[in-house]
PDB file of N, CA and C in Angstrom:
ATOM      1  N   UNK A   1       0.211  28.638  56.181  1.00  0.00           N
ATOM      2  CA  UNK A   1      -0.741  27.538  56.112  1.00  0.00           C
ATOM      3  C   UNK A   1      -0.046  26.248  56.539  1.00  0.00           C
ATOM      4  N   UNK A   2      -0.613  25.392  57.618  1.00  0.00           N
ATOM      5  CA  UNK A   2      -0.112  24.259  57.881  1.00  0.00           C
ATOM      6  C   UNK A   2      -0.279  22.970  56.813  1.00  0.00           C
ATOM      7  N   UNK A   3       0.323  22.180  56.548  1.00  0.00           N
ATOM      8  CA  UNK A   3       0.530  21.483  55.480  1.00  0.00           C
ATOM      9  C   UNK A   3      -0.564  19.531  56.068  1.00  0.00           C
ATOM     10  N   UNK A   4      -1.291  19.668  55.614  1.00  0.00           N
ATOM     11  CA  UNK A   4      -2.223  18.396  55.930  1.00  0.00           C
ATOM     12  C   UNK A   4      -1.229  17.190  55.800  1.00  0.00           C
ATOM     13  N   UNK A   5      -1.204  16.219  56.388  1.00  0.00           N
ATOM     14  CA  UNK A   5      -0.562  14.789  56.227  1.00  0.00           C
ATOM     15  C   UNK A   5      -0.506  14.509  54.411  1.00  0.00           C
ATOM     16  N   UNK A   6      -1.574  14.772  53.692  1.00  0.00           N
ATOM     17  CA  UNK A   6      -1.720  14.422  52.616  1.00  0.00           C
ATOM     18  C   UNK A   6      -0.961  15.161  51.848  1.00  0.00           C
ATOM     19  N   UNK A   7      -1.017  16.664  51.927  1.00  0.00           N
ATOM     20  CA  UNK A   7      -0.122  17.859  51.551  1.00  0.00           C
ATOM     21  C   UNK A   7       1.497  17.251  51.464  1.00  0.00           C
ATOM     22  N   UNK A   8       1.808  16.872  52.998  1.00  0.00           N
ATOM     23  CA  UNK A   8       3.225  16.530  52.979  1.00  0.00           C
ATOM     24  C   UNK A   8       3.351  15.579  52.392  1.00  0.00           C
ATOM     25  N   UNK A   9       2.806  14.617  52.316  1.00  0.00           N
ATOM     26  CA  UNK A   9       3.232  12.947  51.907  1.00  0.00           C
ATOM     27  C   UNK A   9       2.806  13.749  50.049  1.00  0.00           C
ATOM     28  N   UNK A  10       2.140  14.376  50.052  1.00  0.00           N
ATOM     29  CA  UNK A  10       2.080  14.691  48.293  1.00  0.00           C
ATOM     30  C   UNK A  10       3.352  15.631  47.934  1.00  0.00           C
ATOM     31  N   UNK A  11       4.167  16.555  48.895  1.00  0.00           N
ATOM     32  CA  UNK A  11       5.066  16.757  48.627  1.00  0.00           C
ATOM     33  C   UNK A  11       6.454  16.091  48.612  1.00  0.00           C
ATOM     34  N   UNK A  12       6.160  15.131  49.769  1.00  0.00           N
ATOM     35  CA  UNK A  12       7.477  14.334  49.916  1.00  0.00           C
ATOM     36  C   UNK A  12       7.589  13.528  48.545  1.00  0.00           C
ATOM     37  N   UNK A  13       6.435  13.015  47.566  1.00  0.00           N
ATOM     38  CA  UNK A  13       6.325  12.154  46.747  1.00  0.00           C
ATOM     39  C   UNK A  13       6.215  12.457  45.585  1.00  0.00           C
ATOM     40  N   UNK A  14       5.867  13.472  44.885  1.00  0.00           N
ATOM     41  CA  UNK A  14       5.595  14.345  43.563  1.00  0.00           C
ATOM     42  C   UNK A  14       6.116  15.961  44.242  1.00  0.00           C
ATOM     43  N   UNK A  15       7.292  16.304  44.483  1.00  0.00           N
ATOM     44  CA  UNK A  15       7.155  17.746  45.199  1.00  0.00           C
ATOM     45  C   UNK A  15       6.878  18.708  44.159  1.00  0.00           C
ATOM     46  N   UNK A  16       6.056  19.327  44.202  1.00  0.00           N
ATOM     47  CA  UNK A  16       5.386  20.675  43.354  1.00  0.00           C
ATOM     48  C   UNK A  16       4.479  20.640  42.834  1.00  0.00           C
ATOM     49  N   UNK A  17       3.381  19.301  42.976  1.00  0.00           N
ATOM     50  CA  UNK A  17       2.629  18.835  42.484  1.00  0.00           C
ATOM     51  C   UNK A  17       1.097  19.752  42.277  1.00  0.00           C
ATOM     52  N   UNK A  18       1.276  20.402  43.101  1.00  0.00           N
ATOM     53  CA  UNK A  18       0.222  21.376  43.774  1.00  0.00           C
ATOM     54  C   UNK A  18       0.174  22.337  42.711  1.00  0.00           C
ATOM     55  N   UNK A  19       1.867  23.137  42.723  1.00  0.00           N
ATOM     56  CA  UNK A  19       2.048  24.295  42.108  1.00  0.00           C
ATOM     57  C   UNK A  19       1.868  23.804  40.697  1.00  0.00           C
ATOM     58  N   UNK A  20       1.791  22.841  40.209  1.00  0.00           N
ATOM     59  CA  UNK A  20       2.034  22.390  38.825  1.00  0.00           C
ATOM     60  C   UNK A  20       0.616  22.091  38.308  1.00  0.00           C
ATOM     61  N   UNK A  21      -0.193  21.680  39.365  1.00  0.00           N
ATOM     62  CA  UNK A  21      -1.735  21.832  39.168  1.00  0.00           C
ATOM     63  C   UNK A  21      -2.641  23.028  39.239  1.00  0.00           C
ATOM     64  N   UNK A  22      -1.641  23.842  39.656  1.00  0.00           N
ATOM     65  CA  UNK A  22      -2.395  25.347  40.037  1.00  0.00           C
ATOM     66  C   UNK A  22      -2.679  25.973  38.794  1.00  0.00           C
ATOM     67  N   UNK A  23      -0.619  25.890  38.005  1.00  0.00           N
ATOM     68  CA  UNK A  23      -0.523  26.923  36.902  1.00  0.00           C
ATOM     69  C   UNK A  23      -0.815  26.114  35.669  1.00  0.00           C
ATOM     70  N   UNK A  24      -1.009  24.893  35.563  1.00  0.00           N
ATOM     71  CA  UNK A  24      -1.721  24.644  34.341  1.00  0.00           C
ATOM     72  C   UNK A  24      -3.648  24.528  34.543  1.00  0.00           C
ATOM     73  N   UNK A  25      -4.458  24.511  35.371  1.00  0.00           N
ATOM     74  CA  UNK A  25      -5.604  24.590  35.654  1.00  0.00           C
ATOM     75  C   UNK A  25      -6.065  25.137  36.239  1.00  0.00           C
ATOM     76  N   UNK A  26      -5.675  26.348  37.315  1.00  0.00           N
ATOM     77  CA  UNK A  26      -6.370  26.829  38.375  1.00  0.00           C
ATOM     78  C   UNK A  26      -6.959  28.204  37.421  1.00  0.00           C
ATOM     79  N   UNK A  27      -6.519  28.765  36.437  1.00  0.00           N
ATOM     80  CA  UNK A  27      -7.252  30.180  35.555  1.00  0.00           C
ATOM     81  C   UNK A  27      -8.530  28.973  35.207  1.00  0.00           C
ATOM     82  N   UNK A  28      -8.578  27.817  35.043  1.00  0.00           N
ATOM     83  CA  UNK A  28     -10.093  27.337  34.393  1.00  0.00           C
ATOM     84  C   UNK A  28     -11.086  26.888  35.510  1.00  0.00           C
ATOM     85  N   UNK A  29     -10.323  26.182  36.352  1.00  0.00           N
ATOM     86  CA  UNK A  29     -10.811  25.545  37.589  1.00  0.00           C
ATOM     87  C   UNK A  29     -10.124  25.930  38.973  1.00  0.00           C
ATOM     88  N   UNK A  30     -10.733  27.260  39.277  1.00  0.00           N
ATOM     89  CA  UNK A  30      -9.808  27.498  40.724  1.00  0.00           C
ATOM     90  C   UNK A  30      -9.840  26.386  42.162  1.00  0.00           C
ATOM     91  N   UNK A  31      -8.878  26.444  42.492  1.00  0.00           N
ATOM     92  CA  UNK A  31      -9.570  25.388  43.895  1.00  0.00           C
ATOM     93  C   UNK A  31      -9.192  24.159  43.524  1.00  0.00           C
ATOM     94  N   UNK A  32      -8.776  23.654  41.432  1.00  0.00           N
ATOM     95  CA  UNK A  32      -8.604  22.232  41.423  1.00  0.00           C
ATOM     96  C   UNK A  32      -7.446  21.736  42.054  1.00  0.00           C
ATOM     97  N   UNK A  33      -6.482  22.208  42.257  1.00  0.00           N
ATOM     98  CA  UNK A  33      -5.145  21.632  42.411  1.00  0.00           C
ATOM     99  C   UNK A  33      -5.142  20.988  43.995  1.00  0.00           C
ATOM    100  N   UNK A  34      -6.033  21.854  45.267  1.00  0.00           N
ATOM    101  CA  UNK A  34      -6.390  21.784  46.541  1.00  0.00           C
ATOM    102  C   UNK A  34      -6.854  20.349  46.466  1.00  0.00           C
ATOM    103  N   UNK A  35      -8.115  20.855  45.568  1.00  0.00           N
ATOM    104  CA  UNK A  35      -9.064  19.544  45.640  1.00  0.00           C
ATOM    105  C   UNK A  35      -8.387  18.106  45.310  1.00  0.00           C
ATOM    106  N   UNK A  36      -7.284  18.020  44.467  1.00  0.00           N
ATOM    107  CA  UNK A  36      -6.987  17.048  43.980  1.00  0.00           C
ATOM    108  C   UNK A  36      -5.690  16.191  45.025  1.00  0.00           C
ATOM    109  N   UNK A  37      -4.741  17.121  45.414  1.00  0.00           N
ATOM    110  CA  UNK A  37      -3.871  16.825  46.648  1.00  0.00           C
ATOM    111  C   UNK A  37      -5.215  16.534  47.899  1.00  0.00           C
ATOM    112  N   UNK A  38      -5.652  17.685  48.090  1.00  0.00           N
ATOM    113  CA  UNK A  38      -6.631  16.306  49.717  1.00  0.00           C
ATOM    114  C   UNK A  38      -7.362  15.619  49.265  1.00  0.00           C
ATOM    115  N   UNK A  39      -7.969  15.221  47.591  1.00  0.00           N
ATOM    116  CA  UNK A  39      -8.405  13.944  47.836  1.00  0.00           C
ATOM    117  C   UNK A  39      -7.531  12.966  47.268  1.00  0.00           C
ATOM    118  N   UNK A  40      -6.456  12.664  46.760  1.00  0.00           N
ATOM    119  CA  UNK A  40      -5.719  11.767  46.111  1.00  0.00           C
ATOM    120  C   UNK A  40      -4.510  11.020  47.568  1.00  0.00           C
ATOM    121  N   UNK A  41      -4.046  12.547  48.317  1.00  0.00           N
ATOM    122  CA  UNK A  41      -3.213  12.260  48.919  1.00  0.00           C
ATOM    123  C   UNK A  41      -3.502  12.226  50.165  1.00  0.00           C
ATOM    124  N   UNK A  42      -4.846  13.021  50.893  1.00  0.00           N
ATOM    125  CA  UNK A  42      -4.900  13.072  52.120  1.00  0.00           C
ATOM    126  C   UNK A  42      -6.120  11.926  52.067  1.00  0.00           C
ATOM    127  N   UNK A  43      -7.111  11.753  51.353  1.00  0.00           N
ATOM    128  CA  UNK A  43      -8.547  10.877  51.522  1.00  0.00           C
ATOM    129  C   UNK A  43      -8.282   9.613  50.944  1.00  0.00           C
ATOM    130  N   UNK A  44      -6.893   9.651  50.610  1.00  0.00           N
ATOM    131  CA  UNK A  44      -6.308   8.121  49.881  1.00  0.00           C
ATOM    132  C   UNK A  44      -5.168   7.444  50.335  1.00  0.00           C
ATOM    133  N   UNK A  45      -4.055   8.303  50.107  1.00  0.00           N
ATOM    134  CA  UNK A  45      -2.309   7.544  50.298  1.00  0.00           C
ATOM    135  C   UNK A  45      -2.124   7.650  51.688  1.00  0.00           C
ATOM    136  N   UNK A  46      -2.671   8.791  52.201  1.00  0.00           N
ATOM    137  CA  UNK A  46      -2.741   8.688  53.945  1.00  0.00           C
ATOM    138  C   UNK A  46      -3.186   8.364  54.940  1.00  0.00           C
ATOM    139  N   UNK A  47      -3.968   7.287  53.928  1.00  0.00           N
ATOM    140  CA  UNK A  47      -5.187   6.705  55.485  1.00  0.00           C
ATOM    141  C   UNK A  47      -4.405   5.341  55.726  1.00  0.00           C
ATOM    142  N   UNK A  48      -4.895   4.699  57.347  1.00  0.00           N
ATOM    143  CA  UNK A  48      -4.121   3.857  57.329  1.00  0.00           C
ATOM    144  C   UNK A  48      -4.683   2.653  56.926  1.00  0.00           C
ATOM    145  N   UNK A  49      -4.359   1.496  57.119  1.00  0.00           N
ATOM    146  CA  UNK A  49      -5.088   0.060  57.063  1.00  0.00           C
ATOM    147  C   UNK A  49      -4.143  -0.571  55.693  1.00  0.00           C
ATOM    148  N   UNK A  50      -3.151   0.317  54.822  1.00  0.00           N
ATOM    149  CA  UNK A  50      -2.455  -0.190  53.932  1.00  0.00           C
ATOM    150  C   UNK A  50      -1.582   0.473  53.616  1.00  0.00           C
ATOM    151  N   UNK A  51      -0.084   0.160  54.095  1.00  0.00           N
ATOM    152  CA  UNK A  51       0.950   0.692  53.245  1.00  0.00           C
ATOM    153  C   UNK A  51       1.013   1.467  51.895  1.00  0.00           C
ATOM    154  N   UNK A  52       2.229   2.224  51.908  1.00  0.00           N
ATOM    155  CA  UNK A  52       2.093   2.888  50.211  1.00  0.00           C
ATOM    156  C   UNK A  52       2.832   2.190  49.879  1.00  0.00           C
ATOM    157  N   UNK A  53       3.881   1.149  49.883  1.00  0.00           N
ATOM    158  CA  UNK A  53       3.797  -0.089  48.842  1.00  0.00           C
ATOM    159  C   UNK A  53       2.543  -0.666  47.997  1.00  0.00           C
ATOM    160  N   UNK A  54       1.834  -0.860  49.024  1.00  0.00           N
ATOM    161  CA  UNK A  54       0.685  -1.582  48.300  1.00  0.00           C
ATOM    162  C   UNK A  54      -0.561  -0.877  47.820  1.00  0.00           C
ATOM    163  N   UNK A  55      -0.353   0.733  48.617  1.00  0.00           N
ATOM    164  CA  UNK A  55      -1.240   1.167  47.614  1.00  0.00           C
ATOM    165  C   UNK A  55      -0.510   1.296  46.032  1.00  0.00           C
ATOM    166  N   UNK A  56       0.300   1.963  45.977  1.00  0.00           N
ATOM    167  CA  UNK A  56       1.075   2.259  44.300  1.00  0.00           C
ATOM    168  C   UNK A  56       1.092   0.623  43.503  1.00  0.00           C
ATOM    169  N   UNK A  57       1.257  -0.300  44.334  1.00  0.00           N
ATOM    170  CA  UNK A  57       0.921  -1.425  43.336  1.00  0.00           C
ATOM    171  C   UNK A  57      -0.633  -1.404  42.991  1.00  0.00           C
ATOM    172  N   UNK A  58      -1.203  -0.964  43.615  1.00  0.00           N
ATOM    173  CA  UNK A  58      -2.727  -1.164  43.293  1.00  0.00           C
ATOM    174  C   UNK A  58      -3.086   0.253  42.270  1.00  0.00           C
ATOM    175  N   UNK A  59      -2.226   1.274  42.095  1.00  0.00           N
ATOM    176  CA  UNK A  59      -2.698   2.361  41.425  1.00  0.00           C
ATOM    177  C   UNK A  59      -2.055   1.920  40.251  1.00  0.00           C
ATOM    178  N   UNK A  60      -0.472   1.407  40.126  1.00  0.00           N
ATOM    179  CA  UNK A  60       0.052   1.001  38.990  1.00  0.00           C
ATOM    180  C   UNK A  60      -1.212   0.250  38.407  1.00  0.00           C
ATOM    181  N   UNK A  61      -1.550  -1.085  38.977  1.00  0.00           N
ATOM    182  CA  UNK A  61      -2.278  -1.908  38.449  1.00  0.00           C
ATOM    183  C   UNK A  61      -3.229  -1.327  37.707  1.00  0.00           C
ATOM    184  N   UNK A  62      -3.873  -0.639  38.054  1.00  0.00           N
ATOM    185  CA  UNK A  62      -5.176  -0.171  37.405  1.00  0.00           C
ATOM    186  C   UNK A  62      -5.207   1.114  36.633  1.00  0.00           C
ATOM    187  N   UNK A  63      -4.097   2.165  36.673  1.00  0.00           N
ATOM    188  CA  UNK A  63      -3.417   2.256  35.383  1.00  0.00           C
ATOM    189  C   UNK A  63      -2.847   1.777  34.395  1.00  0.00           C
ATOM    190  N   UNK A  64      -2.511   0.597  34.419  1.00  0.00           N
ATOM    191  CA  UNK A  64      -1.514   0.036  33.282  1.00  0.00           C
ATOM    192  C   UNK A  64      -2.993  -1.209  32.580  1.00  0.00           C
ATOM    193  N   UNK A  65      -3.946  -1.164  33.333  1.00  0.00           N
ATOM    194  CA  UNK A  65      -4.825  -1.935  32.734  1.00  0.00           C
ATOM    195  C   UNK A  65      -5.849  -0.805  31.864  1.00  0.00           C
ATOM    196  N   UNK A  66      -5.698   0.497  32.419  1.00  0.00           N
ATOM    197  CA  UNK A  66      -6.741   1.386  31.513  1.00  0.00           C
ATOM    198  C   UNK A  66      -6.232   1.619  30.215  1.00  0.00           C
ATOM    199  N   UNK A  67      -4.791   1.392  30.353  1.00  0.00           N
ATOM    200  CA  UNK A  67      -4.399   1.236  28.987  1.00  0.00           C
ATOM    201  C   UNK A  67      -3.266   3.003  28.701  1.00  0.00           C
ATOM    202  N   UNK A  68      -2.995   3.110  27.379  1.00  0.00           N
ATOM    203  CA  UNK A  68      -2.198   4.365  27.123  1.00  0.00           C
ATOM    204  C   UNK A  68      -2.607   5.969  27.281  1.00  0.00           C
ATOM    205  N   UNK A  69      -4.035   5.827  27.671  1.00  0.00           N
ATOM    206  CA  UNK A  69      -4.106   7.316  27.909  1.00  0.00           C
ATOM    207  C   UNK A  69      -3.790   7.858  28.998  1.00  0.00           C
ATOM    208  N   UNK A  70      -3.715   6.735  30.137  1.00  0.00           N
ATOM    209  CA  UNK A  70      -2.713   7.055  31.397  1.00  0.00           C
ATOM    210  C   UNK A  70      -1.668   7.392  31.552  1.00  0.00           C
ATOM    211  N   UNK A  71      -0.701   7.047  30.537  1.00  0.00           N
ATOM    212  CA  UNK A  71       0.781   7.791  30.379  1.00  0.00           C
ATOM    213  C   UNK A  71       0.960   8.496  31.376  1.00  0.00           C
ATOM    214  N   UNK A  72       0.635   9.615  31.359  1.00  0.00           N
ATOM    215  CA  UNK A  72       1.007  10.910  32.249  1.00  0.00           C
ATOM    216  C   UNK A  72       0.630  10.251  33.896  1.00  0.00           C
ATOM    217  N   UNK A  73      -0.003   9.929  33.944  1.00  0.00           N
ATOM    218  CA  UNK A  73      -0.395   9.695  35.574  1.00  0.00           C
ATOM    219  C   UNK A  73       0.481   8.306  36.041  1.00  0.00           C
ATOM    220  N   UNK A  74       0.759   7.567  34.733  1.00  0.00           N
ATOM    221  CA  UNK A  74       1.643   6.018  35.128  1.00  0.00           C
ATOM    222  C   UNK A  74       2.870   6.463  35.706  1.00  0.00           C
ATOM    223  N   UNK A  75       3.620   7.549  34.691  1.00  0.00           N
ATOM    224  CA  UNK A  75       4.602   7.618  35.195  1.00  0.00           C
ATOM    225  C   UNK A  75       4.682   8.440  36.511  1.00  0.00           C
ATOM    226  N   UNK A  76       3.929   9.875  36.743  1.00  0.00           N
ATOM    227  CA  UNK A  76       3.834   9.536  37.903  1.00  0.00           C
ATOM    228  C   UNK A  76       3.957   9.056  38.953  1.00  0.00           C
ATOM    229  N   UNK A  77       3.009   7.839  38.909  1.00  0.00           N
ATOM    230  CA  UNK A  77       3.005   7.362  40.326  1.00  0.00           C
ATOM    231  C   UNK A  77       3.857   5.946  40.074  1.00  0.00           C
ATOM    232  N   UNK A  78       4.441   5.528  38.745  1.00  0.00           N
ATOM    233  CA  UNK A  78       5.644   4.783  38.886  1.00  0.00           C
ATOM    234  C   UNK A  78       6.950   5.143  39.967  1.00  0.00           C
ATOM    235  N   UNK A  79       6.834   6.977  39.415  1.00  0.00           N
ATOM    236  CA  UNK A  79       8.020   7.708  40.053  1.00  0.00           C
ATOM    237  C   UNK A  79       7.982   7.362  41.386  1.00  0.00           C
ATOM    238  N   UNK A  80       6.831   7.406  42.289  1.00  0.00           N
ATOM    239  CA  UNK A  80       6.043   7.435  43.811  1.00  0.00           C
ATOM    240  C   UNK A  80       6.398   6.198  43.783  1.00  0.00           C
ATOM    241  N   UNK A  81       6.149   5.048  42.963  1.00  0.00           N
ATOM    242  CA  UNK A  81       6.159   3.812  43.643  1.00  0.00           C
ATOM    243  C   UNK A  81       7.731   3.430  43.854  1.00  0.00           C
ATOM    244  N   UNK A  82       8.240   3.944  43.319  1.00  0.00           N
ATOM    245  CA  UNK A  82       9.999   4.092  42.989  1.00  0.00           C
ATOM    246  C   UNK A  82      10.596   4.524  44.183  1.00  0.00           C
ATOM    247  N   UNK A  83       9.756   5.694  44.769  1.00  0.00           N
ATOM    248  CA  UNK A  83      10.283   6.267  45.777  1.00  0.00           C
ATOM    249  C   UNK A  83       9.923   5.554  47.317  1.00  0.00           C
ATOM    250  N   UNK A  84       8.811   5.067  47.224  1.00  0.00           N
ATOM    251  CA  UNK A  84       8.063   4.242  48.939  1.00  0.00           C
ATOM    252  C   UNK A  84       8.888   2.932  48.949  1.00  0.00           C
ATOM    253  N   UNK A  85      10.073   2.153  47.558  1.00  0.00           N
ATOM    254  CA  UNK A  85      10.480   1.313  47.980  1.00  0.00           C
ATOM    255  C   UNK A  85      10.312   0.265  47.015  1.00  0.00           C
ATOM    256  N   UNK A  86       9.418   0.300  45.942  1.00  0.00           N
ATOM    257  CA  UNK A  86       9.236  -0.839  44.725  1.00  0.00           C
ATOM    258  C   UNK A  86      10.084  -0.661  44.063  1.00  0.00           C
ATOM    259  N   UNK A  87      11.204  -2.192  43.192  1.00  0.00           N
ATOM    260  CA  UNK A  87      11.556  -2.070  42.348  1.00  0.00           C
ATOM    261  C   UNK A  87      11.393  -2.082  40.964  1.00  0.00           C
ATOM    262  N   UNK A  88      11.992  -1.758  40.187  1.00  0.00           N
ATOM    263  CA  UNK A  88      11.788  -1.715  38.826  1.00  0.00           C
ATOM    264  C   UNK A  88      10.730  -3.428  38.270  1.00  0.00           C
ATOM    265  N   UNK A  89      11.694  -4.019  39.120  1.00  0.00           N
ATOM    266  CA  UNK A  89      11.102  -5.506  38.479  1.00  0.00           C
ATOM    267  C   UNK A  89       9.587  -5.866  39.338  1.00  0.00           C
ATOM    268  N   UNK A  90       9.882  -5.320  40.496  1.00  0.00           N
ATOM    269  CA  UNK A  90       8.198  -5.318  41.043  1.00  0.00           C
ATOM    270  C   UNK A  90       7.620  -4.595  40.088  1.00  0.00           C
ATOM    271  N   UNK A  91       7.716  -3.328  39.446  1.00  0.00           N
ATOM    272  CA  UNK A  91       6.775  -2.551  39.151  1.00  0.00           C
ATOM    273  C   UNK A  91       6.276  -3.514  37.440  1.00  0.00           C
ATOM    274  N   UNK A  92       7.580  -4.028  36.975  1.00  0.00           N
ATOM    275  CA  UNK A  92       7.331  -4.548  36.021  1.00  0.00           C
ATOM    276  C   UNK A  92       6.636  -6.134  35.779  1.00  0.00           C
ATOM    277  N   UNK A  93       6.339  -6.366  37.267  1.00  0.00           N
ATOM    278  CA  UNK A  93       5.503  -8.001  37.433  1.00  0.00           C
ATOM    279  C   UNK A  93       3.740  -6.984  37.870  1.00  0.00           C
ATOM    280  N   UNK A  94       4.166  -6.379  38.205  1.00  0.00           N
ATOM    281  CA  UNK A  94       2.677  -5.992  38.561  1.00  0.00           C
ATOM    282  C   UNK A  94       2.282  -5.370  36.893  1.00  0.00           C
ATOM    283  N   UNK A  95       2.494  -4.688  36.075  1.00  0.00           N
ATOM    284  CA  UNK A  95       2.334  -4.161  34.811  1.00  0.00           C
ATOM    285  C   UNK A  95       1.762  -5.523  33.829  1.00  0.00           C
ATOM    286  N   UNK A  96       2.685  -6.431  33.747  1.00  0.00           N
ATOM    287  CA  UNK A  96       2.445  -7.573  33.246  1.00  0.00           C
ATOM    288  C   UNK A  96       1.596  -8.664  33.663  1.00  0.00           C
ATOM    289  N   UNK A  97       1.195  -8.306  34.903  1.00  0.00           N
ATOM    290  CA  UNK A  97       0.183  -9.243  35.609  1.00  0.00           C
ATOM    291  C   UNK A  97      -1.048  -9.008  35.278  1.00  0.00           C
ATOM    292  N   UNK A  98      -0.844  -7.509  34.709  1.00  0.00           N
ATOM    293  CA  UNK A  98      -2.473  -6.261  34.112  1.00  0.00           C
ATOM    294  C   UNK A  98      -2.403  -6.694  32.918  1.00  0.00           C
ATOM    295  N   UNK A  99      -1.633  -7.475  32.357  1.00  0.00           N
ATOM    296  CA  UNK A  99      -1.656  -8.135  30.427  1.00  0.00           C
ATOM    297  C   UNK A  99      -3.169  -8.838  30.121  1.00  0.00           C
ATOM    298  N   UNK A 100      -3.066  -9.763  31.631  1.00  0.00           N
ATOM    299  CA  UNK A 100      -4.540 -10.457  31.677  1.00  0.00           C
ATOM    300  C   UNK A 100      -5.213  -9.913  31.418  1.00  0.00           C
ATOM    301  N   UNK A 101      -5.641  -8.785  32.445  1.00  0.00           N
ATOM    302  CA  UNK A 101      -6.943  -8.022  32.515  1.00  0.00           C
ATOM    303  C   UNK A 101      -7.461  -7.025  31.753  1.00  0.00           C
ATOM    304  N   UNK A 102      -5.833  -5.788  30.907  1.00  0.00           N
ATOM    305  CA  UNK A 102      -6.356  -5.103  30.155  1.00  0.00           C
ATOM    306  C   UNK A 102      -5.785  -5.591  28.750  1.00  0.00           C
ATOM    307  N   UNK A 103      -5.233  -6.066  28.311  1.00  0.00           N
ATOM    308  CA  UNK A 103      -4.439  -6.850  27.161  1.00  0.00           C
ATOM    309  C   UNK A 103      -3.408  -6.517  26.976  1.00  0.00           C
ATOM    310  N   UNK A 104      -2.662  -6.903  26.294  1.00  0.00           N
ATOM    311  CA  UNK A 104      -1.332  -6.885  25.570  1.00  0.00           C
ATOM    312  C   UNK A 104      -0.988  -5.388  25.217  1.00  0.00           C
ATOM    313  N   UNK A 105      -2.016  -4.675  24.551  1.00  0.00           N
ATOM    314  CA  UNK A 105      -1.615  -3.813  24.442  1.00  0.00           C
ATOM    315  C   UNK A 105      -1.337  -2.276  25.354  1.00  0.00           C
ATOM    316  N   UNK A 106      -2.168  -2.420  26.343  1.00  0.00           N
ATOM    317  CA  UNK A 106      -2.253  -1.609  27.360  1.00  0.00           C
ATOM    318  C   UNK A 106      -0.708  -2.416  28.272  1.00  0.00           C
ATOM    319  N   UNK A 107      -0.670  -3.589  28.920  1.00  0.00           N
ATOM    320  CA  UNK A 107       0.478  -3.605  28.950  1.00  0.00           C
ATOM    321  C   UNK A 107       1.472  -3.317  28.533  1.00  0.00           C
ATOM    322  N   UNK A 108       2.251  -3.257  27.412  1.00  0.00           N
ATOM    323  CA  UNK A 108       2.619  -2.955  26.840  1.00  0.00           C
ATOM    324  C   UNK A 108       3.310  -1.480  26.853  1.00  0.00           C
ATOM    325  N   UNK A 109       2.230  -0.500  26.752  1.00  0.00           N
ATOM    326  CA  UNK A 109       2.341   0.639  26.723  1.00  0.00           C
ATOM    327  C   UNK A 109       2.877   1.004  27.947  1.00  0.00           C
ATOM    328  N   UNK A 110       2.075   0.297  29.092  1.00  0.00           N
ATOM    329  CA  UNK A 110       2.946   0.566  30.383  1.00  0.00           C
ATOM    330  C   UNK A 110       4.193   0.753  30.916  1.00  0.00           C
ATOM    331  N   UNK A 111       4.596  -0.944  29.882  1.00  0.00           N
ATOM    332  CA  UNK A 111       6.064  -1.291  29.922  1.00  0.00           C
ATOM    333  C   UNK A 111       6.984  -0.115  29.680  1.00  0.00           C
ATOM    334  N   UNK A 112       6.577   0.518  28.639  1.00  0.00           N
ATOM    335  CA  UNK A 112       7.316   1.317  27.770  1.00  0.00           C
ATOM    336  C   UNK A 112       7.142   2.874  28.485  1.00  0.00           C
ATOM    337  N   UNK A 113       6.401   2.719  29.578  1.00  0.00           N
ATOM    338  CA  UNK A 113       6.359   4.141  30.165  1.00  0.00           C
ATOM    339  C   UNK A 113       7.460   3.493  31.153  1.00  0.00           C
ATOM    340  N   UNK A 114       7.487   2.439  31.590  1.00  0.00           N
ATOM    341  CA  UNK A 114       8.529   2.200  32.641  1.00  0.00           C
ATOM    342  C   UNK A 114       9.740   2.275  31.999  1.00  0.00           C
ATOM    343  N   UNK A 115      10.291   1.540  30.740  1.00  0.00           N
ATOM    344  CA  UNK A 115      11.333   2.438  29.713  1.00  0.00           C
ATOM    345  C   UNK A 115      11.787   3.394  29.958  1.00  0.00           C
ATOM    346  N   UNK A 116      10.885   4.046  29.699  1.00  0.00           N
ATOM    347  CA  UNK A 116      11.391   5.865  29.375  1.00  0.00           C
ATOM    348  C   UNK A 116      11.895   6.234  30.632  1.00  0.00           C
ATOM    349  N   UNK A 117      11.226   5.625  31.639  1.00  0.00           N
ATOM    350  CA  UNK A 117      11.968   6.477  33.461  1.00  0.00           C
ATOM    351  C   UNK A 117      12.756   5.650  33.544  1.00  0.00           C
ATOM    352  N   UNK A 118      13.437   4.435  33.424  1.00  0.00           N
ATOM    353  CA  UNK A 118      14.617   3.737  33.315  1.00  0.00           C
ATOM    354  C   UNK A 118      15.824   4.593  32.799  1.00  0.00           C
ATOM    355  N   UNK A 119      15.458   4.515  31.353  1.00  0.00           N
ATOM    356  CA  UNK A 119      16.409   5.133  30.371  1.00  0.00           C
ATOM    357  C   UNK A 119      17.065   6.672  31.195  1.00  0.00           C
ATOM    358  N   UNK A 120      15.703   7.276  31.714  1.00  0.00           N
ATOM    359  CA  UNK A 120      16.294   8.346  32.050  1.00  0.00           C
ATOM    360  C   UNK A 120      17.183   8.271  33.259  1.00  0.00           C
ATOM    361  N   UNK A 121      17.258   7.574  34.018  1.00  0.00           N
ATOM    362  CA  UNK A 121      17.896   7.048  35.259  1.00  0.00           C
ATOM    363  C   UNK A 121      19.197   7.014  35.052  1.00  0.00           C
TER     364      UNK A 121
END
């Protein structure tokens, strides 16, 4: 199988992301893991008209404003934004810039997901 632009850029950026969506969801939802790489990575991070700098600041953003149940997906695409070239302190002015919009405490929580991938560093 040839690998879609979105495929690769989802492997170059989360690699296994696919397989990791397969074996925790595909016995409930077959087909989800497909569906979710071509639309996240091929109908989103790969189109042009905007860098993936500025998309991952715009996904950070609006994760870290939904607040703590994002966890899992912040860090994520913290990891991604880590990797296209943002630093820690970018990632941490854009997090805090979301204080406004989702409060203190959803910031917050963000912060502390950026923590934990620090620490582990």
């Amino acid at each position: 199988m040839t690998k879609t632009n979105g495929a690769q850029l989802a492997d170059d950026l989360n690699p296994g992301v696919r397989d990791v969506l397969e074996k925790r969801y595909g016995h409930l939802l077959p087909g989800m893991a497909d569906t979710v790489v071509d639309m996240a990575y091929d109908g989103f991070y790969a189109r042009p008209g905007l860098d993936l700098k500025s998309r991952y600041i715009a996904t950070i953003a609006a994760l870290a404003a939904m607040g703590a149940q994002t966890a899992p997906q912040l860090r994520i695409n913290i990891q991604a934004g880590l990797k296209v070239g943002l630093s820690e302190t970018e990632i941490a002015e854009v997090i805090w810039q979301m204080a406004l919009y989702g409060g203190l405490p959803a910031a917050i929580n963000a912060l502390n997901t950026l923590r934990t991938l620090s620490d582990e560093s």
